[in-house]
C-alpha atoms as a PDB file:
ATOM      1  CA  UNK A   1      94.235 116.725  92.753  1.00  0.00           C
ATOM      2  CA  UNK A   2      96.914 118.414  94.863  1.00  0.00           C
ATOM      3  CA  UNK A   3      98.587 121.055  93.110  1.00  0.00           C
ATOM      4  CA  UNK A   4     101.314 119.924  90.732  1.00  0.00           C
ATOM      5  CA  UNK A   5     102.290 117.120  92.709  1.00  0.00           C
ATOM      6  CA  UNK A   6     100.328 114.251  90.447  1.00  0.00           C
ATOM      7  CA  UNK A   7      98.565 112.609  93.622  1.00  0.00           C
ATOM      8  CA  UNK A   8      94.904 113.042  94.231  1.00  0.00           C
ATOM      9  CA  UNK A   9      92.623 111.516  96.634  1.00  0.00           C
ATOM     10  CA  UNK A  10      89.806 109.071  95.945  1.00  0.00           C
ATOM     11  CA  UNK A  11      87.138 106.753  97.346  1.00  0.00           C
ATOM     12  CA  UNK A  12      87.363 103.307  95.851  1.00  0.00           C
ATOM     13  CA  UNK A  13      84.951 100.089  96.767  1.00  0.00           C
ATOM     14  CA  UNK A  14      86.611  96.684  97.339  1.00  0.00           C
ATOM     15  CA  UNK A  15      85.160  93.410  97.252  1.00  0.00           C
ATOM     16  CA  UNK A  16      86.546  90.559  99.191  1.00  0.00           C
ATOM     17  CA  UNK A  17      85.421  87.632  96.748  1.00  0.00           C
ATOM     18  CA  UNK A  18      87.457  84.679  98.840  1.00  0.00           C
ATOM     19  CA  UNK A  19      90.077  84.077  96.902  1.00  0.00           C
ATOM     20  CA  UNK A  20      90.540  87.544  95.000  1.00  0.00           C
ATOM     21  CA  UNK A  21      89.567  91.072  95.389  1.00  0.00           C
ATOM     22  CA  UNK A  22      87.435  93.014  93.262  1.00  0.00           C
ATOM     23  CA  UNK A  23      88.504  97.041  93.297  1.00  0.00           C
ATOM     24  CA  UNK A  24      85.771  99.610  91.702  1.00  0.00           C
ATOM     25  CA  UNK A  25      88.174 102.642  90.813  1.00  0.00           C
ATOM     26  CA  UNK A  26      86.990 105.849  89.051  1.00  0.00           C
ATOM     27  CA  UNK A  27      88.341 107.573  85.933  1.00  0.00           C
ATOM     28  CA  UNK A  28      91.582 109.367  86.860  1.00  0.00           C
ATOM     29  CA  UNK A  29      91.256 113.529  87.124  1.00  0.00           C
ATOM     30  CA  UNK A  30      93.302 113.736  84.048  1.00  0.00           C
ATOM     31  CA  UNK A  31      93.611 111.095  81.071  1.00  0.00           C
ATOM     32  CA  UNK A  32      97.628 110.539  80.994  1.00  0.00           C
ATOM     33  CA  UNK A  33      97.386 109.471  85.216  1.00  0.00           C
ATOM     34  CA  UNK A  34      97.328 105.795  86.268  1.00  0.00           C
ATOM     35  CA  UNK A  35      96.872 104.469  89.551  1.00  0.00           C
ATOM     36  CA  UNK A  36      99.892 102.433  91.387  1.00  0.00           C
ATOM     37  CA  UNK A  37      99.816 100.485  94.453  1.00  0.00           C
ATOM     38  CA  UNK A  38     102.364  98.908  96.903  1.00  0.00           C
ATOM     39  CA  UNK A  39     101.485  95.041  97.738  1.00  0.00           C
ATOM     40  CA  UNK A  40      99.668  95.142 100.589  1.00  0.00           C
ATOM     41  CA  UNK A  41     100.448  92.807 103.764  1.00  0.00           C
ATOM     42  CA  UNK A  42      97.474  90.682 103.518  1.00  0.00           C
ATOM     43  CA  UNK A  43      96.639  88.863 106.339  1.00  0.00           C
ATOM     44  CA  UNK A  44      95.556  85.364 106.059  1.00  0.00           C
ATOM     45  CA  UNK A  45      92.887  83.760 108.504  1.00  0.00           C
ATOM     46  CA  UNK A  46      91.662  80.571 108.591  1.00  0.00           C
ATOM     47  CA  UNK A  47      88.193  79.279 109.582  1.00  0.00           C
ATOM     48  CA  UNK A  48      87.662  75.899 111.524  1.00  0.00           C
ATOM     49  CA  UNK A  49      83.953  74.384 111.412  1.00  0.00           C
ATOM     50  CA  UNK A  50      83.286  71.218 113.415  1.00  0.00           C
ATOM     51  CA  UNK A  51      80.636  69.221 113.206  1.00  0.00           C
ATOM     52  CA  UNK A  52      79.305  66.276 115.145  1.00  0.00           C
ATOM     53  CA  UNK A  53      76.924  63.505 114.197  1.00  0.00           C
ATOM     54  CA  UNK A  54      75.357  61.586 116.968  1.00  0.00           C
ATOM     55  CA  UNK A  55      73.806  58.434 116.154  1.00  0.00           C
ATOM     56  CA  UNK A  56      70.937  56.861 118.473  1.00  0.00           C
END
């Protein structure tokens, strides 16, 4: 909690669960604060696994 400036710093753990995220957040310092976000600029990867069968 900074001053009277309603922003406070926190450690939060996030779970990348494929198609969705799972955020662990803490209680708030104070009971009327909420916690906002901007959408993030997710990047999106892709993953290419080849296989090959070889008959004899």
């Amino acid at each position: 909690w900074h001053s009277n400036s309603c922003t406070w710093s926190n450690t939060i753990s996030v779970t990348n669960c494929g198609s969705f995220y799972v955020y662990e957040l803490s209680m708030p310092p104070v009971c009327a604060a909420r916690y906002c976000t901007n959408t993030p600029s997710i990047l999106q990867t892709t993953t290419t696994t080849t296989t090959s069968n070889i008959l004899k």
